[in-house]
Each structure stands twice: as structure tokens, then as C-alpha cells.
PDB file of N, CA and C in Angstrom:
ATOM      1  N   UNK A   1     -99.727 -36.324  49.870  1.00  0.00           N
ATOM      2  CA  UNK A   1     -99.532 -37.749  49.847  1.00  0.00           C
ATOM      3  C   UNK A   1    -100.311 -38.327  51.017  1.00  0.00           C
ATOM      4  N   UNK A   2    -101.224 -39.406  50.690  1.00  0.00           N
ATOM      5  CA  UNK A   2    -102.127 -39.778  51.801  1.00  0.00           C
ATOM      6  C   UNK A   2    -101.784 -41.170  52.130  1.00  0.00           C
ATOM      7  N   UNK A   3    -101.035 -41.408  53.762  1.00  0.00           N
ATOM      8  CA  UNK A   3    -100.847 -43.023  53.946  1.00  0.00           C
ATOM      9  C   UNK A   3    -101.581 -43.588  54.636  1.00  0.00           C
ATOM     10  N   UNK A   4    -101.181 -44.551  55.089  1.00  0.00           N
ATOM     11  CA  UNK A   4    -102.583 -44.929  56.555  1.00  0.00           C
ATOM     12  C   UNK A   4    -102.242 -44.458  57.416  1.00  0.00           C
ATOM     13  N   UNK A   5    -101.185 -43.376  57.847  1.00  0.00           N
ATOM     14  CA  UNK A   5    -101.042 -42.868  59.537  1.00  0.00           C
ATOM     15  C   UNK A   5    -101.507 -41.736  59.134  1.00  0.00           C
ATOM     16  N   UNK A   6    -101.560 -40.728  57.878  1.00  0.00           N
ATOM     17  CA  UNK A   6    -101.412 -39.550  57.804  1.00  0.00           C
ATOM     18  C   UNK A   6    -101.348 -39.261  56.313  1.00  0.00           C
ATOM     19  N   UNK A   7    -101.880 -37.463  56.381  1.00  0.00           N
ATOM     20  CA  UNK A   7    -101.706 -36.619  54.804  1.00  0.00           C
ATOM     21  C   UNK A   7    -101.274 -35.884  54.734  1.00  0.00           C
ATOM     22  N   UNK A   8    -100.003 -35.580  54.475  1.00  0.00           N
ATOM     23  CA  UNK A   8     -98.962 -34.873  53.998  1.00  0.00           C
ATOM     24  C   UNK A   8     -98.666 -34.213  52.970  1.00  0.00           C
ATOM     25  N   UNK A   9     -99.080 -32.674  52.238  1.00  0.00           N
ATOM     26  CA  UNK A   9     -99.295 -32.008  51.092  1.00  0.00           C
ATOM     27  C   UNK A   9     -97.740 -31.739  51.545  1.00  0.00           C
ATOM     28  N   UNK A  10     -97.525 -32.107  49.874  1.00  0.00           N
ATOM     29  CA  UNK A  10     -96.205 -31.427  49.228  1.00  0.00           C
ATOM     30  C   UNK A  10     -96.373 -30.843  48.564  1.00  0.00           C
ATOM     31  N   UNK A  11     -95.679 -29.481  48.486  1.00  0.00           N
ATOM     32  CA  UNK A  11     -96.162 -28.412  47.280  1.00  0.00           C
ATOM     33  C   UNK A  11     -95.051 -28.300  46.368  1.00  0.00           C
ATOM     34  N   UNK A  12     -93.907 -28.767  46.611  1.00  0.00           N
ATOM     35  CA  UNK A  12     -93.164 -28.979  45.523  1.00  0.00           C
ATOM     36  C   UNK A  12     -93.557 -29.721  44.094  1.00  0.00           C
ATOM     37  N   UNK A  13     -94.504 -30.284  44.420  1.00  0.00           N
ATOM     38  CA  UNK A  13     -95.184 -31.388  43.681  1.00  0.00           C
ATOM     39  C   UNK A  13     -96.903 -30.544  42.677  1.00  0.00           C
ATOM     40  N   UNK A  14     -96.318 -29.470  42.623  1.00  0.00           N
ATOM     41  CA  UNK A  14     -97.516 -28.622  42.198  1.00  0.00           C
ATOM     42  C   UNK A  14     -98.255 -28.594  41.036  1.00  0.00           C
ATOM     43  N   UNK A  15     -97.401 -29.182  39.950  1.00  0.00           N
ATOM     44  CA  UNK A  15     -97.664 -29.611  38.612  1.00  0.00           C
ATOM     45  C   UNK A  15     -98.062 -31.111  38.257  1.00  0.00           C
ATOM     46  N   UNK A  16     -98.746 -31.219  37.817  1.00  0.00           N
ATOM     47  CA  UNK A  16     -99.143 -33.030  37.395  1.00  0.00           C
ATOM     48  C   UNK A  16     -98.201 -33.276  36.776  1.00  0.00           C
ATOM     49  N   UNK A  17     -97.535 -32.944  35.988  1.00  0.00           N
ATOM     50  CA  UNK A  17     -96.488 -34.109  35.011  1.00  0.00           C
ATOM     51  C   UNK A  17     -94.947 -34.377  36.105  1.00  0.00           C
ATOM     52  N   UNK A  18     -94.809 -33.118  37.032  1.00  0.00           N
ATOM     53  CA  UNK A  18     -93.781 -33.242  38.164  1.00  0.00           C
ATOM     54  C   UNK A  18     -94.041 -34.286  38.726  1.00  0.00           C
ATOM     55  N   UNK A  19     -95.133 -34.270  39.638  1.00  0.00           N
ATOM     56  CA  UNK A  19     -95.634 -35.479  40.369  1.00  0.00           C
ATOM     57  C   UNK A  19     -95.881 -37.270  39.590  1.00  0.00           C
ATOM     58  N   UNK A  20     -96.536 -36.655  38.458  1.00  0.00           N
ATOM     59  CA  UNK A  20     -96.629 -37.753  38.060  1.00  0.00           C
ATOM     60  C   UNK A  20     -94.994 -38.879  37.800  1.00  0.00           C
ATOM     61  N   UNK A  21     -93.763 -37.934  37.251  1.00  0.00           N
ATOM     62  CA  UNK A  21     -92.697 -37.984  37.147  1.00  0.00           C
ATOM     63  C   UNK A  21     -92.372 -38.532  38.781  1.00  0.00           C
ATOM     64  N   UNK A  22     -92.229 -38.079  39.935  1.00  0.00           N
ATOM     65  CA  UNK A  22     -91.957 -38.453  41.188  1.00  0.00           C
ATOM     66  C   UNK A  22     -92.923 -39.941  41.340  1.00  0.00           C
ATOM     67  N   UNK A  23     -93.664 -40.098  41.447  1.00  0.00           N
ATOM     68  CA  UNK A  23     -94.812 -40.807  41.832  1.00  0.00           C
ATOM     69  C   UNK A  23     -94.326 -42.025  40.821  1.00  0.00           C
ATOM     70  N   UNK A  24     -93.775 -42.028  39.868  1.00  0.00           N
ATOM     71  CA  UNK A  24     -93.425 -43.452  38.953  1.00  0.00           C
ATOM     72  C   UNK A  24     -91.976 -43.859  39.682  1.00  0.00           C
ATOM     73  N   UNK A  25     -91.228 -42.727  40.353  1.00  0.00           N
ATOM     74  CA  UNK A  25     -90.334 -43.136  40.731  1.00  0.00           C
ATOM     75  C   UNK A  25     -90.312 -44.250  41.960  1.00  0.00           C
ATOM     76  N   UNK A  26     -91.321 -43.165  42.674  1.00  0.00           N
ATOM     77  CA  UNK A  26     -91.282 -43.705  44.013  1.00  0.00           C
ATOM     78  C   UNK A  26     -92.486 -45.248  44.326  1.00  0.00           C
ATOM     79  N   UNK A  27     -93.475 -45.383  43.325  1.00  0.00           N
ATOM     80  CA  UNK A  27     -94.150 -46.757  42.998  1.00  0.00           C
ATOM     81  C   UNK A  27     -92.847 -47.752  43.101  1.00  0.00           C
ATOM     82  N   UNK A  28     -92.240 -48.225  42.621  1.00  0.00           N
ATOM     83  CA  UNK A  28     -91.490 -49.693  42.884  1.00  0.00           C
ATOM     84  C   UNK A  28     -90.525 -49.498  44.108  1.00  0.00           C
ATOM     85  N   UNK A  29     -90.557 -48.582  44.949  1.00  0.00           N
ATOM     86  CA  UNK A  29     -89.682 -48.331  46.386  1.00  0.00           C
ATOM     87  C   UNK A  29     -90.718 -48.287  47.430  1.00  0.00           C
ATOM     88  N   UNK A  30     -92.033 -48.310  46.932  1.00  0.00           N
ATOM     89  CA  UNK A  30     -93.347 -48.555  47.984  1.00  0.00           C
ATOM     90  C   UNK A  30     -93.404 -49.859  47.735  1.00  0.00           C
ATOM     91  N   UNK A  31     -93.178 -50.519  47.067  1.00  0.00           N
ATOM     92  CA  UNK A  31     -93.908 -52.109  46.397  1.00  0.00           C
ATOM     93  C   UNK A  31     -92.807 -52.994  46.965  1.00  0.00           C
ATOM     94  N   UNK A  32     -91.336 -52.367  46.965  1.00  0.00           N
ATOM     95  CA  UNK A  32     -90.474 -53.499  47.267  1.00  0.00           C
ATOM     96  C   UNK A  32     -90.646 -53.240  49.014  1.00  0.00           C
ATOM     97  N   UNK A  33     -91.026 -52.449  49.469  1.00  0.00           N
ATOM     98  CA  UNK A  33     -90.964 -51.992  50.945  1.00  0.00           C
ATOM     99  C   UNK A  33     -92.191 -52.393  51.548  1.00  0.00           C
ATOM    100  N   UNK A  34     -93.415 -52.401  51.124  1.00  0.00           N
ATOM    101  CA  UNK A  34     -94.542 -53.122  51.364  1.00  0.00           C
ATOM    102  C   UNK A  34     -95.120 -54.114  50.910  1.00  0.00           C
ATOM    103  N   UNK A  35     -94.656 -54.607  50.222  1.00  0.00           N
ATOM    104  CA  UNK A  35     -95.023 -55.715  49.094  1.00  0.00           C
ATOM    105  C   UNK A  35     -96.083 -55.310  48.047  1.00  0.00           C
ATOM    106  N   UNK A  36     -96.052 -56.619  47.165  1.00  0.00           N
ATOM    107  CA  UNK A  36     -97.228 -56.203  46.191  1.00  0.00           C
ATOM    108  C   UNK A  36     -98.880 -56.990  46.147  1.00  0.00           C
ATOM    109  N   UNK A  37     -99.984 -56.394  46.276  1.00  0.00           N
ATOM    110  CA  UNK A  37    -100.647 -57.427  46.233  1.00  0.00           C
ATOM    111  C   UNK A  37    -101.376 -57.736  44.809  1.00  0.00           C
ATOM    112  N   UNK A  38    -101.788 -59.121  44.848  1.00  0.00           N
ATOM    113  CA  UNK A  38    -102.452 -59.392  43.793  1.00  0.00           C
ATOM    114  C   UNK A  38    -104.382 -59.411  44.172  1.00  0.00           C
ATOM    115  N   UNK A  39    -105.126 -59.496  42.237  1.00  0.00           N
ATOM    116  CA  UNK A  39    -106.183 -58.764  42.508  1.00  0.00           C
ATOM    117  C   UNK A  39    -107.023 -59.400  43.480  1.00  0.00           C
ATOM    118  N   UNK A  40    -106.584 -61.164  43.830  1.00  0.00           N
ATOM    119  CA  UNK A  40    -107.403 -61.871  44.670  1.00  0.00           C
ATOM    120  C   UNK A  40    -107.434 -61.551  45.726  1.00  0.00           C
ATOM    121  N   UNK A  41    -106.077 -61.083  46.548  1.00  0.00           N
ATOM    122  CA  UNK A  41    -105.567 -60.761  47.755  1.00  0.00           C
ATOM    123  C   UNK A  41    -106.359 -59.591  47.881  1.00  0.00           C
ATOM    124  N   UNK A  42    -106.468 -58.389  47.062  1.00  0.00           N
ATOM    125  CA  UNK A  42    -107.178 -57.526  47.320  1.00  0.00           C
ATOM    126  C   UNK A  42    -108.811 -57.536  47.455  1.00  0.00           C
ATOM    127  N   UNK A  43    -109.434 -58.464  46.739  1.00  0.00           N
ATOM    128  CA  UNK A  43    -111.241 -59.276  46.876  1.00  0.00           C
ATOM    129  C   UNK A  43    -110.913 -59.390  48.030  1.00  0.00           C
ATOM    130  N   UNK A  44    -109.619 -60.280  48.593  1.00  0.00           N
ATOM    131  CA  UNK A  44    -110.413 -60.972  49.851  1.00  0.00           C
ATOM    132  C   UNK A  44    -110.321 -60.327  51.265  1.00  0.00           C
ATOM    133  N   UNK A  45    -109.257 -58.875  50.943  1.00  0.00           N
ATOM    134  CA  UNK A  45    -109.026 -58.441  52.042  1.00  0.00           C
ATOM    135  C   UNK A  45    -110.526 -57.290  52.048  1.00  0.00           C
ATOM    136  N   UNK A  46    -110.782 -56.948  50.832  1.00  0.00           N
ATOM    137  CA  UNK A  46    -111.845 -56.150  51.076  1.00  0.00           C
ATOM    138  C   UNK A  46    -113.326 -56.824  51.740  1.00  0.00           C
ATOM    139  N   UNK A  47    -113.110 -58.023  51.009  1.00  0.00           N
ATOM    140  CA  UNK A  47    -114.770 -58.388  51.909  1.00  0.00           C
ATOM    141  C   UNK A  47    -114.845 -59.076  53.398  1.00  0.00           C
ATOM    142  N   UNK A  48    -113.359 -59.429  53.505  1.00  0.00           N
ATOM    143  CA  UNK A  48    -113.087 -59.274  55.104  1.00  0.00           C
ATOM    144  C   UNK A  48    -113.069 -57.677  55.973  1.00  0.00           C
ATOM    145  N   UNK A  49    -112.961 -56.625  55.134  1.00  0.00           N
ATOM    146  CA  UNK A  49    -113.310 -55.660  55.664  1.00  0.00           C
ATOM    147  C   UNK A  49    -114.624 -55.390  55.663  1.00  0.00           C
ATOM    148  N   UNK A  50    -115.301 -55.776  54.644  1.00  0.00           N
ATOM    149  CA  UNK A  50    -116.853 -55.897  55.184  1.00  0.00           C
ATOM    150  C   UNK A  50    -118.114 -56.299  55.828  1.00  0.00           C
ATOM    151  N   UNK A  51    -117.214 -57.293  56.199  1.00  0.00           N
ATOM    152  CA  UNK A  51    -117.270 -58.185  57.341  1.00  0.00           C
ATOM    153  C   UNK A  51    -117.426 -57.772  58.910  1.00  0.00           C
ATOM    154  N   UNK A  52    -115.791 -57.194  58.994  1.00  0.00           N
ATOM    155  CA  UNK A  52    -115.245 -56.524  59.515  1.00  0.00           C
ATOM    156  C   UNK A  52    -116.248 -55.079  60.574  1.00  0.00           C
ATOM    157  N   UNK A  53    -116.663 -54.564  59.197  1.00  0.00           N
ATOM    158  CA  UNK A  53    -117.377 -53.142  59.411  1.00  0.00           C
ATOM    159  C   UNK A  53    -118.919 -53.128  59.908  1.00  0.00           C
ATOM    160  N   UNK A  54    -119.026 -54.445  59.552  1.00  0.00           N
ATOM    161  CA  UNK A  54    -120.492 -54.874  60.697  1.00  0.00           C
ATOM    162  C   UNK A  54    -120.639 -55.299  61.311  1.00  0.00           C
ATOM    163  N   UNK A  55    -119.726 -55.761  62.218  1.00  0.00           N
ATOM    164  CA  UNK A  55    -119.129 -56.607  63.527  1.00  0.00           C
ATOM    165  C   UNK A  55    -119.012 -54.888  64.444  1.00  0.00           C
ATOM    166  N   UNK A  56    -120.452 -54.858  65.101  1.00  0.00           N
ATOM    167  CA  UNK A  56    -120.045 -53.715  66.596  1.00  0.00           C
ATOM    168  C   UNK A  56    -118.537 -53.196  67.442  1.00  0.00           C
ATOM    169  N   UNK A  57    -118.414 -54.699  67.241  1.00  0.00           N
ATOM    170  CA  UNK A  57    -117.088 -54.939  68.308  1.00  0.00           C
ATOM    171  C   UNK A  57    -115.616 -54.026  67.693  1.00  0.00           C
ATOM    172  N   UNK A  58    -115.517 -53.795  66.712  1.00  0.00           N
ATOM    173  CA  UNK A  58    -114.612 -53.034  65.947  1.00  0.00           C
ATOM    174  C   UNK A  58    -114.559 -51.826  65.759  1.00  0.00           C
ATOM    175  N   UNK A  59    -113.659 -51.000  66.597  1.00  0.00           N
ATOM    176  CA  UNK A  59    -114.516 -49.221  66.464  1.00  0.00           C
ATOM    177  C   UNK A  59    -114.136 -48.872  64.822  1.00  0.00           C
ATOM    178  N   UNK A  60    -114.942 -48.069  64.287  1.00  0.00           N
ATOM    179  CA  UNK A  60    -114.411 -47.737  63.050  1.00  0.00           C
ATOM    180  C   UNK A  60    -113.264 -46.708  62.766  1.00  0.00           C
ATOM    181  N   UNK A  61    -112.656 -46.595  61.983  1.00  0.00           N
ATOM    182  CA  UNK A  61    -111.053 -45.510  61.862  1.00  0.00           C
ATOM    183  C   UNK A  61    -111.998 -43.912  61.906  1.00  0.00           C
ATOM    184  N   UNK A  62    -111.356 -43.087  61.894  1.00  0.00           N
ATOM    185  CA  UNK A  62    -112.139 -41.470  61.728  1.00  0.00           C
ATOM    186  C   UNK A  62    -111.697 -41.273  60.280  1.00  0.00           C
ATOM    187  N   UNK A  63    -112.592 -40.628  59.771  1.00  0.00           N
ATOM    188  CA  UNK A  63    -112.693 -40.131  58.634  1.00  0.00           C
ATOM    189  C   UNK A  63    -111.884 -38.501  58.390  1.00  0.00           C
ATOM    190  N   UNK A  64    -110.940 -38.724  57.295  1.00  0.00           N
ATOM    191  CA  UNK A  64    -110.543 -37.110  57.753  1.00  0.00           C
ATOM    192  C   UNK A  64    -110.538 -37.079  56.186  1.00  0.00           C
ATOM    193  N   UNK A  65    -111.513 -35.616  55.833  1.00  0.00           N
ATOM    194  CA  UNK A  65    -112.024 -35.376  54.646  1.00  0.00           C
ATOM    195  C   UNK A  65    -110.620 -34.191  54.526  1.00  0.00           C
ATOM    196  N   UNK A  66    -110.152 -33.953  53.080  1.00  0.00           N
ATOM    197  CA  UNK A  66    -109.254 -33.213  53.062  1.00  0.00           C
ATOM    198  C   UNK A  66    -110.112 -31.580  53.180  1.00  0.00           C
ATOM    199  N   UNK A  67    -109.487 -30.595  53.281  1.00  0.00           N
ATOM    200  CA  UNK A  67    -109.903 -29.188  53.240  1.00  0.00           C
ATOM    201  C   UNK A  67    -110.428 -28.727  52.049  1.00  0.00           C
ATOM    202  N   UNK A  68    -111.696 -28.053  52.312  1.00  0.00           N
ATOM    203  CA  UNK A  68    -111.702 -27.084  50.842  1.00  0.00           C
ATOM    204  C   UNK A  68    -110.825 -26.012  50.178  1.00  0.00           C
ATOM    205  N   UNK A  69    -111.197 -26.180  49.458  1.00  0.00           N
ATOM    206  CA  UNK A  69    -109.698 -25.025  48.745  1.00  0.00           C
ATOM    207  C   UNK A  69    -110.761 -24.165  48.926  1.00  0.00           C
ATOM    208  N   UNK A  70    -108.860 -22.639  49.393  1.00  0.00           N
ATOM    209  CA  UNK A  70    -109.320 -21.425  49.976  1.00  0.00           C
ATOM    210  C   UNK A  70    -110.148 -21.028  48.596  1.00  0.00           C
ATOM    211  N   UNK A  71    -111.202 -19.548  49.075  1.00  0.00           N
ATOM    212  CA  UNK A  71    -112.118 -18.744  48.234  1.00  0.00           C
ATOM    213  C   UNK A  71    -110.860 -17.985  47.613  1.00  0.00           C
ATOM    214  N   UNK A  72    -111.054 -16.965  47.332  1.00  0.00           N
ATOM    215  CA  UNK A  72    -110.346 -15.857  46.499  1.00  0.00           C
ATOM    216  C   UNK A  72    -110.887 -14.635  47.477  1.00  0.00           C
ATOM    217  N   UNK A  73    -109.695 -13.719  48.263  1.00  0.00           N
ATOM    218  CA  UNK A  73    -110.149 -12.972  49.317  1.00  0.00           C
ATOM    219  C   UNK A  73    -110.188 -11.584  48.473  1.00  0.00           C
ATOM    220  N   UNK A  74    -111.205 -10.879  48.472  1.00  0.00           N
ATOM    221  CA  UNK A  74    -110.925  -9.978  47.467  1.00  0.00           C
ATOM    222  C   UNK A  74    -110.193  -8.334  48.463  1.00  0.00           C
ATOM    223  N   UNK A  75    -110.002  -8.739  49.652  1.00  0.00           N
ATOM    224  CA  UNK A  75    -109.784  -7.715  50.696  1.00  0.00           C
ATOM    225  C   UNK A  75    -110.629  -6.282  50.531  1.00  0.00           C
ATOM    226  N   UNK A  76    -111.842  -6.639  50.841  1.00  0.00           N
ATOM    227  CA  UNK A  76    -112.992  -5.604  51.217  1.00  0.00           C
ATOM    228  C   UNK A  76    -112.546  -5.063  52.692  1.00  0.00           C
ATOM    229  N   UNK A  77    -112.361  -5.872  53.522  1.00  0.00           N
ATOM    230  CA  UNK A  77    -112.128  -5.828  55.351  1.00  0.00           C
ATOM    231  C   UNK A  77    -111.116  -4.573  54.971  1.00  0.00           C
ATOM    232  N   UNK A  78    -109.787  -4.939  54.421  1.00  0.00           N
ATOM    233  CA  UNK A  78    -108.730  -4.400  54.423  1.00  0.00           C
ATOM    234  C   UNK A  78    -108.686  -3.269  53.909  1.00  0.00           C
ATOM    235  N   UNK A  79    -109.586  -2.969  53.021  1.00  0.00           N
ATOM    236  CA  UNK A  79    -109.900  -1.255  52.028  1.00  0.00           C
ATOM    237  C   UNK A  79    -110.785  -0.891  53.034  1.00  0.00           C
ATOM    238  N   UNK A  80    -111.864  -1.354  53.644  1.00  0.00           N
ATOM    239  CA  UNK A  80    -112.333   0.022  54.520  1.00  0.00           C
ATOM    240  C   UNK A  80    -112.019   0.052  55.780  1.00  0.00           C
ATOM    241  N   UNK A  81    -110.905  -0.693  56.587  1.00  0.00           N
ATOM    242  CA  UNK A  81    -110.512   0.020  57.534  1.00  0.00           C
ATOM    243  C   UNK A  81    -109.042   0.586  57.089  1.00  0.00           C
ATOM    244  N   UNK A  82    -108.269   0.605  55.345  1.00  0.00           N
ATOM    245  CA  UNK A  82    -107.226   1.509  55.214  1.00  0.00           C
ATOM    246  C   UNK A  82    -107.826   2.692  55.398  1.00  0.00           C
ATOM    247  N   UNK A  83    -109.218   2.680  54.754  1.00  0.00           N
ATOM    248  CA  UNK A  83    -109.639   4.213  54.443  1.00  0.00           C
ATOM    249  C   UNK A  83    -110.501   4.974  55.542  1.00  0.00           C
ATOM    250  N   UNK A  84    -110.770   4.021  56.797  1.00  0.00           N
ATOM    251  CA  UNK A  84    -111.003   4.339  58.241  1.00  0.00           C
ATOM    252  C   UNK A  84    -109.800   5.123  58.626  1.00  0.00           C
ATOM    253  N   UNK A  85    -109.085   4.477  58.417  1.00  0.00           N
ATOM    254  CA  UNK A  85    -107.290   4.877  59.199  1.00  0.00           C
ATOM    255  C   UNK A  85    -106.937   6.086  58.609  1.00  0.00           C
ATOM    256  N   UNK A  86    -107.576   6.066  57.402  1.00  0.00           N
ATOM    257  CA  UNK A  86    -106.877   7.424  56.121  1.00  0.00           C
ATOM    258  C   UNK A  86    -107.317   8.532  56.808  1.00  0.00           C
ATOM    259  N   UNK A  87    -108.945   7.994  56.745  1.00  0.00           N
ATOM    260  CA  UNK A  87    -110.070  10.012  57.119  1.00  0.00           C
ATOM    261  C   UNK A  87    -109.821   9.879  58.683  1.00  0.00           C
ATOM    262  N   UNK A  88    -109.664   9.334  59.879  1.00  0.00           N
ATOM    263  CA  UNK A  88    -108.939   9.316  61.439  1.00  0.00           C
ATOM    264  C   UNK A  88    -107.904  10.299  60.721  1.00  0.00           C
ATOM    265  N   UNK A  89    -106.928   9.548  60.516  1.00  0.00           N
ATOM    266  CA  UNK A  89    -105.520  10.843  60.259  1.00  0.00           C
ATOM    267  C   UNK A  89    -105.673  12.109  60.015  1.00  0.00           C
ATOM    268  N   UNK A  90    -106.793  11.860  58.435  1.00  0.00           N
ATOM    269  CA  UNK A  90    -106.549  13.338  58.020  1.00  0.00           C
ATOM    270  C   UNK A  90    -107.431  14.183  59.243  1.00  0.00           C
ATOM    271  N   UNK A  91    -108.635  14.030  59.741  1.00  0.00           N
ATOM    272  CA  UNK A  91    -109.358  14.460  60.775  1.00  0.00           C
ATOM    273  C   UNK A  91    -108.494  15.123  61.902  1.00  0.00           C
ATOM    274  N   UNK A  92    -107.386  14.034  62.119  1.00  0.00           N
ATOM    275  CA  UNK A  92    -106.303  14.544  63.729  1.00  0.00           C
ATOM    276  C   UNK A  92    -105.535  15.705  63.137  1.00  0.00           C
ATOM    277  N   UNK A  93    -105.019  15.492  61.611  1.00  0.00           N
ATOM    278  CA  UNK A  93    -104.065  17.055  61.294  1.00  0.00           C
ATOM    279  C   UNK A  93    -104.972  17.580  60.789  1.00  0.00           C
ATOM    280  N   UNK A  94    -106.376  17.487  60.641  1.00  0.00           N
ATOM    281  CA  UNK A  94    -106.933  19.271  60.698  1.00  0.00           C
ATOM    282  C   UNK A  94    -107.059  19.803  61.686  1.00  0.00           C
ATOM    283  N   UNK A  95    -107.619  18.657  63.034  1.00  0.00           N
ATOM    284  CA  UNK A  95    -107.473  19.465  64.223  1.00  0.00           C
ATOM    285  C   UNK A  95    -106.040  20.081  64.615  1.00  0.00           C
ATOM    286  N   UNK A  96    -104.914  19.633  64.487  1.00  0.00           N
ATOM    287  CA  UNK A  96    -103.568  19.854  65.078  1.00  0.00           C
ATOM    288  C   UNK A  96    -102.981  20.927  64.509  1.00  0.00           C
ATOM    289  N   UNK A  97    -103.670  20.883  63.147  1.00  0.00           N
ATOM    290  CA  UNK A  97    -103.067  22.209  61.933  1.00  0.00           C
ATOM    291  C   UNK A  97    -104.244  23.495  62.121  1.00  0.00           C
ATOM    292  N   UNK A  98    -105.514  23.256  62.954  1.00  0.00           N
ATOM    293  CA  UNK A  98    -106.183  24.088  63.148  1.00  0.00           C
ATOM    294  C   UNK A  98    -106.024  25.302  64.700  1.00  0.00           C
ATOM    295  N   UNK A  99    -105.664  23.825  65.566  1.00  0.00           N
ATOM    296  CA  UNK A  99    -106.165  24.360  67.158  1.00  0.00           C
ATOM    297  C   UNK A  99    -104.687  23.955  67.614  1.00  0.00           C
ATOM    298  N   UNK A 100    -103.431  24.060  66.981  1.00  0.00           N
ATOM    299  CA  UNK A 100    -102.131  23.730  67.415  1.00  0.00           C
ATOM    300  C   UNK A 100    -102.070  22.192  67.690  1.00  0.00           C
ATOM    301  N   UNK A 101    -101.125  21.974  69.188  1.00  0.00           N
ATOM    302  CA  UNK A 101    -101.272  20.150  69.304  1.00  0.00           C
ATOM    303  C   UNK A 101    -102.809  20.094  69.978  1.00  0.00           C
ATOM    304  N   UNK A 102    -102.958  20.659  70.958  1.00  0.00           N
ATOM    305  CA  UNK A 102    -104.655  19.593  70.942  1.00  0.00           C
ATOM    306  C   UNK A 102    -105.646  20.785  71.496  1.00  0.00           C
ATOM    307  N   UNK A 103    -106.459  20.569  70.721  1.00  0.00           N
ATOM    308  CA  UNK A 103    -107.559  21.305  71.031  1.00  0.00           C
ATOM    309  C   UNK A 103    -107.805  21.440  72.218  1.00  0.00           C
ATOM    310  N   UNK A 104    -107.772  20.885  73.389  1.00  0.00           N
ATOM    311  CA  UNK A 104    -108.264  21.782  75.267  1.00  0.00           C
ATOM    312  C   UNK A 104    -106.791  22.232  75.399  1.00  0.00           C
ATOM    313  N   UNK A 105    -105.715  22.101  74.736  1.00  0.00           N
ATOM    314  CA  UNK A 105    -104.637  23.389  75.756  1.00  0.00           C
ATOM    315  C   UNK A 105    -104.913  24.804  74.707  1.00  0.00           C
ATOM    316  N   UNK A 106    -105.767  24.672  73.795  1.00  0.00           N
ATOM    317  CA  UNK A 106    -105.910  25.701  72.526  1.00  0.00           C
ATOM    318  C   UNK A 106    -106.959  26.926  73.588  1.00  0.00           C
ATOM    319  N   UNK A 107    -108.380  25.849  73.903  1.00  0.00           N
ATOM    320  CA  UNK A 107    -109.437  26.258  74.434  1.00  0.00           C
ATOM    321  C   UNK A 107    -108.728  26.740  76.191  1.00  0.00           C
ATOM    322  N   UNK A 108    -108.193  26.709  76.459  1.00  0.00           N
ATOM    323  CA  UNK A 108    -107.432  26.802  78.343  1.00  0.00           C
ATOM    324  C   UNK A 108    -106.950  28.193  77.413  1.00  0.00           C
ATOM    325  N   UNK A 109    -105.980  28.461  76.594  1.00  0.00           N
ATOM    326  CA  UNK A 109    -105.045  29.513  76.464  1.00  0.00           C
ATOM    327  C   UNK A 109    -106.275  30.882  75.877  1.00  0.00           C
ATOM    328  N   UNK A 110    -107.263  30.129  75.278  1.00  0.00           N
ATOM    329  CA  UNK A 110    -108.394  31.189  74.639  1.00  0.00           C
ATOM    330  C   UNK A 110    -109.095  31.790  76.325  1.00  0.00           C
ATOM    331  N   UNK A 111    -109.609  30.984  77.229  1.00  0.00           N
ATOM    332  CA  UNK A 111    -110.554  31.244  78.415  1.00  0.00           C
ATOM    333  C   UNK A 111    -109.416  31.883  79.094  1.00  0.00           C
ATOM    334  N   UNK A 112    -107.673  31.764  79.685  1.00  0.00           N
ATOM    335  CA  UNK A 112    -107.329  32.646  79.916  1.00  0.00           C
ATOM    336  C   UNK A 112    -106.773  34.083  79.077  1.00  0.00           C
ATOM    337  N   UNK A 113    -107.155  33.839  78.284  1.00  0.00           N
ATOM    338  CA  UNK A 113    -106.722  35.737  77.555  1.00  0.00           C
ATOM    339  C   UNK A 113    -107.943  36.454  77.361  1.00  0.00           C
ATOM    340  N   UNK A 114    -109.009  35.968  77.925  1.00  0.00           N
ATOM    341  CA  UNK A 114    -109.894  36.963  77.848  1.00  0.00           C
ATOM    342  C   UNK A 114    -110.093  37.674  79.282  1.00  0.00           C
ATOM    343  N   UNK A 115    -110.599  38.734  79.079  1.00  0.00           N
ATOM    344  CA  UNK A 115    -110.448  39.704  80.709  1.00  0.00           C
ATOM    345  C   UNK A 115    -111.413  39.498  81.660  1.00  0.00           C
TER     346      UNK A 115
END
């Protein structure tokens, strides 16, 4: 919902015929709360805004463009560092299942048993 202070996504509102359903409700509780204008009122406020918008003296409002909708992440990142993490593991229990817990107290116990 976009007002003049601010844009506020409701996601309850996710379906068009929902919203559209809300949005008829809430039209005559905006109209009695802000009034209504007619189409002249609206000519004349617009070309006083154009007026308006070429007069220096008036800073202009900021523009805030809504977001692009997200891509579709297909998680590439996430499959090759599972399968980084996978061959690390299996790598540490061949060493651990090979040379006991770690290979230099394996290599220390081999250099002292020889004569």
C-alpha cells in the first residue's frame, strides 16, 4: 500500500480478488477521512504542481522506486560447498581410520620404535 509518507507491502493481501475485496472496503473510509476530490480540483492541483516543479525554489520529493522482484536462487553456492564439507570429512576419517587420531602422534610412535 503506497501513501504519501510511505510503502507498506502487505502480504496478506497476496491474491487480486482478496485485495481487490479489501481495497473496495477500505475506498469510502479513505474518502470520508480525506475527502473526495472532483475532476476539476484534480486539473488544477496538477498544473499547480507544474508550476510548482519549475520554480528552483522548491526542493523536489525523492523518488523511491519499489524493489525488483527476487531472481529464483537455484543454490549452486550451497551444493558446492555441501560437497566441499562432504570430501573435507570423508578425507579427515581416512586419515583418522588410517593413522589412528592424528597422523604426527602416529609418525612420533613409528620414529620411536625403531632402534
Amino acid at each position: 500500500m503506497r501513501t504519501a509518507v510511505q510503502i507498506e507491502e502487505l502480504p496478506s493481501l497476496n491474491r487480486l480478488r482478496r485485495t481487490r475485496a479489501v481495497m473496495n472496503r477500505l475506498r469510502p473510509m479513505i474518502a470520508e477521512a480525506q475527502g473526495q476530490l472532483t475532476p476539476e480540483e484534480i486539473q488544477m492541483k496538477a498544473a499547480e504542481a507544474g508550476q510548482a516543479a519549475s520554480s528552483p525554489a522548491v526542493p523536489a520529493r525523492p523518488v523511491i522506486f519499489p524493489s525488483e522482484p527476487l531472481k529464483h536462487y537455484h543454490g549452486r553456492a550451497h551444493l558446492i560447498l555441501f560437497w566441499f564439507v562432504v570430501g573435507t570429512r570423508t578425507m579427515l576419517n581416512v586419515v583418522v581410520f588410517r593413522f589412528g587420531t592424528s597422523a604426527n602422534n602416529n609418525q612420533n610412535k613409528i620414529r620411536c620404535a625403531r632402534p
